[in-house]
Protein backbone atom coordinates (compact mmCIF):
# COMPACT_ATOMS: atom_id res chain seq x y z
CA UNK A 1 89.40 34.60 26.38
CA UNK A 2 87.37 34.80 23.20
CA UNK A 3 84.03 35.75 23.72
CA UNK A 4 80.92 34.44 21.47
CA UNK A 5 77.45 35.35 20.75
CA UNK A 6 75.80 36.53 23.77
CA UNK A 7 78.65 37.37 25.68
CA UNK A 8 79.42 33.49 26.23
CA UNK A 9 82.65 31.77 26.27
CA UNK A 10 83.60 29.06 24.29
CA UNK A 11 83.54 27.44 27.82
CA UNK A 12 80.17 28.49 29.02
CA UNK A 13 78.61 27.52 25.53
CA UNK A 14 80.31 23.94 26.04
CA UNK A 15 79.16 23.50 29.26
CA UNK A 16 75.29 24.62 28.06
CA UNK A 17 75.41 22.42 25.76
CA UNK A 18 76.82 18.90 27.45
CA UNK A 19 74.79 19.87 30.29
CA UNK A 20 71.91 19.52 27.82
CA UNK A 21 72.95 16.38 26.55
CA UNK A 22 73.21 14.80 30.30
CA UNK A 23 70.08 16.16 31.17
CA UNK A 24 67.86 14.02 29.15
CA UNK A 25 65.27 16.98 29.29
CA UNK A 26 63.27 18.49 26.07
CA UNK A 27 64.97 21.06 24.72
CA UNK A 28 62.23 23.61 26.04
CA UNK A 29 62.66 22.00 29.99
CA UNK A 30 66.34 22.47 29.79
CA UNK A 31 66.19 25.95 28.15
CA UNK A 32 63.82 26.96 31.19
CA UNK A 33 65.72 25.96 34.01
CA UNK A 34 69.07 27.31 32.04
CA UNK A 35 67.24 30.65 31.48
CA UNK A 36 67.79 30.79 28.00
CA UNK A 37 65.99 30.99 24.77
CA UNK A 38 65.47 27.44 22.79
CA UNK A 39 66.88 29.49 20.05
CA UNK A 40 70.23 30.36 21.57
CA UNK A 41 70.64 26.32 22.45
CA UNK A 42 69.77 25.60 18.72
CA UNK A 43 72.19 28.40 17.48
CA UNK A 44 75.16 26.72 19.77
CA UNK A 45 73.71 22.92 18.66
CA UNK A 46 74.05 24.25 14.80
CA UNK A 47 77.28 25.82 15.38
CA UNK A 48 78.65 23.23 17.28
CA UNK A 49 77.71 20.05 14.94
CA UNK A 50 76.92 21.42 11.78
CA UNK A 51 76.33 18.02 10.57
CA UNK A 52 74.41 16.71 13.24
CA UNK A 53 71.23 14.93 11.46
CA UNK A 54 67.78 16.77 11.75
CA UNK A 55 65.75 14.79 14.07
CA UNK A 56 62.75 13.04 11.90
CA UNK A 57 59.72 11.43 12.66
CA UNK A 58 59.40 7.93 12.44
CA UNK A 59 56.54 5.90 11.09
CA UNK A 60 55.94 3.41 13.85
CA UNK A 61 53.72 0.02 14.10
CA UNK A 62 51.61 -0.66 17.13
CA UNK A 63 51.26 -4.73 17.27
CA UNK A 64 49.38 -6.39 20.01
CA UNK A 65 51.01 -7.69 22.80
CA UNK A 66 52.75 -11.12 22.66
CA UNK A 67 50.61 -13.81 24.45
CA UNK A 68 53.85 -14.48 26.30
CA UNK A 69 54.74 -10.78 27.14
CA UNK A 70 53.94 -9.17 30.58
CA UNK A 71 50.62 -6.86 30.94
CA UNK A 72 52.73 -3.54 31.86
CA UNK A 73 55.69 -4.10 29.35
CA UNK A 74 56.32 -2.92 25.89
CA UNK A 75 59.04 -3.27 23.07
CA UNK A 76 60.61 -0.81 21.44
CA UNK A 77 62.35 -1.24 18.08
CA UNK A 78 64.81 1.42 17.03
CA UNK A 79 64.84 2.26 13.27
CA UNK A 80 68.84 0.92 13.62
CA UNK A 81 67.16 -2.42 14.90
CA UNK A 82 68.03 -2.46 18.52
CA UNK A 83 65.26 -3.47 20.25
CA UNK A 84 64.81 -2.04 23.70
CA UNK A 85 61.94 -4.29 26.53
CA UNK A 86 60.82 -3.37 30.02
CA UNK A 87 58.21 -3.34 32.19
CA UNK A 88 56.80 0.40 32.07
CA UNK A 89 58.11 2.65 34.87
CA UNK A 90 60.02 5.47 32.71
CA UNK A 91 59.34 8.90 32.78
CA UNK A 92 59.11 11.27 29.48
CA UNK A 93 62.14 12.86 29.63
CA UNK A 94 64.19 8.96 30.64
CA UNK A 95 62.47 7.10 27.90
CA UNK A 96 63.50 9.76 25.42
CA UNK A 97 67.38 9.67 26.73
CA UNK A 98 67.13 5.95 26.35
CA UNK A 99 65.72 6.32 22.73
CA UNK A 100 68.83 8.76 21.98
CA UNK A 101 71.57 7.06 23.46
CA UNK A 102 70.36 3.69 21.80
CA UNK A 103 70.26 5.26 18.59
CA UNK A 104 73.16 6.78 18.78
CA UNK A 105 75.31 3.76 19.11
């Protein structure tokens, strides 16, 4: 078996990184209870999808709520133009999966 940076296996670097991508953690949260560095997950990441787009920040627009909308909702509008509505009960790390798995479709 072909060893890669690190002593890793193509296996083990697989499984570090769609472990990652199930966890809906930041990348710091999930290098922590992984024990290892954020830099070794980019390195794979890079490696791994060497297209992958650079995650940008977005320019967003804070409206008032709708007369009609509940007191603890919100709406979210994706820059590909889903929109995404709920009552607020998510945590960090949930709301951000949501936000990439909606984006990514």
């Amino acid at each position: 078996m072909r060893k890669r940076d690190n002593g890793r296996s193509a296996e083990e670097v697989k499984r570090l990184l769609e472990g990652y991508q199930r966890s809906g953690l930041t990348r710091r949260e999930y290098c922590q209870r992984a024990a290892i560095p954020v830099t070794t997950l980019d390195y794979y990441r890079r490696r791994t999808h060497p297209t992958a787009p650079v995650m940008r920040l977005t320019r967003v627009e804070v409206k008032p709520a709708a007369e009609h909308s509940q007191p603890d909702s919100f709406t979210l509008v994706l820059t590909n133009g889903r929109r995404i509505e709920s009552g607020w009960g998510f945590q960090e790390p949930d709301l951000a999966r949501l936000i990439r798995i909606a984006e990514a479709e």
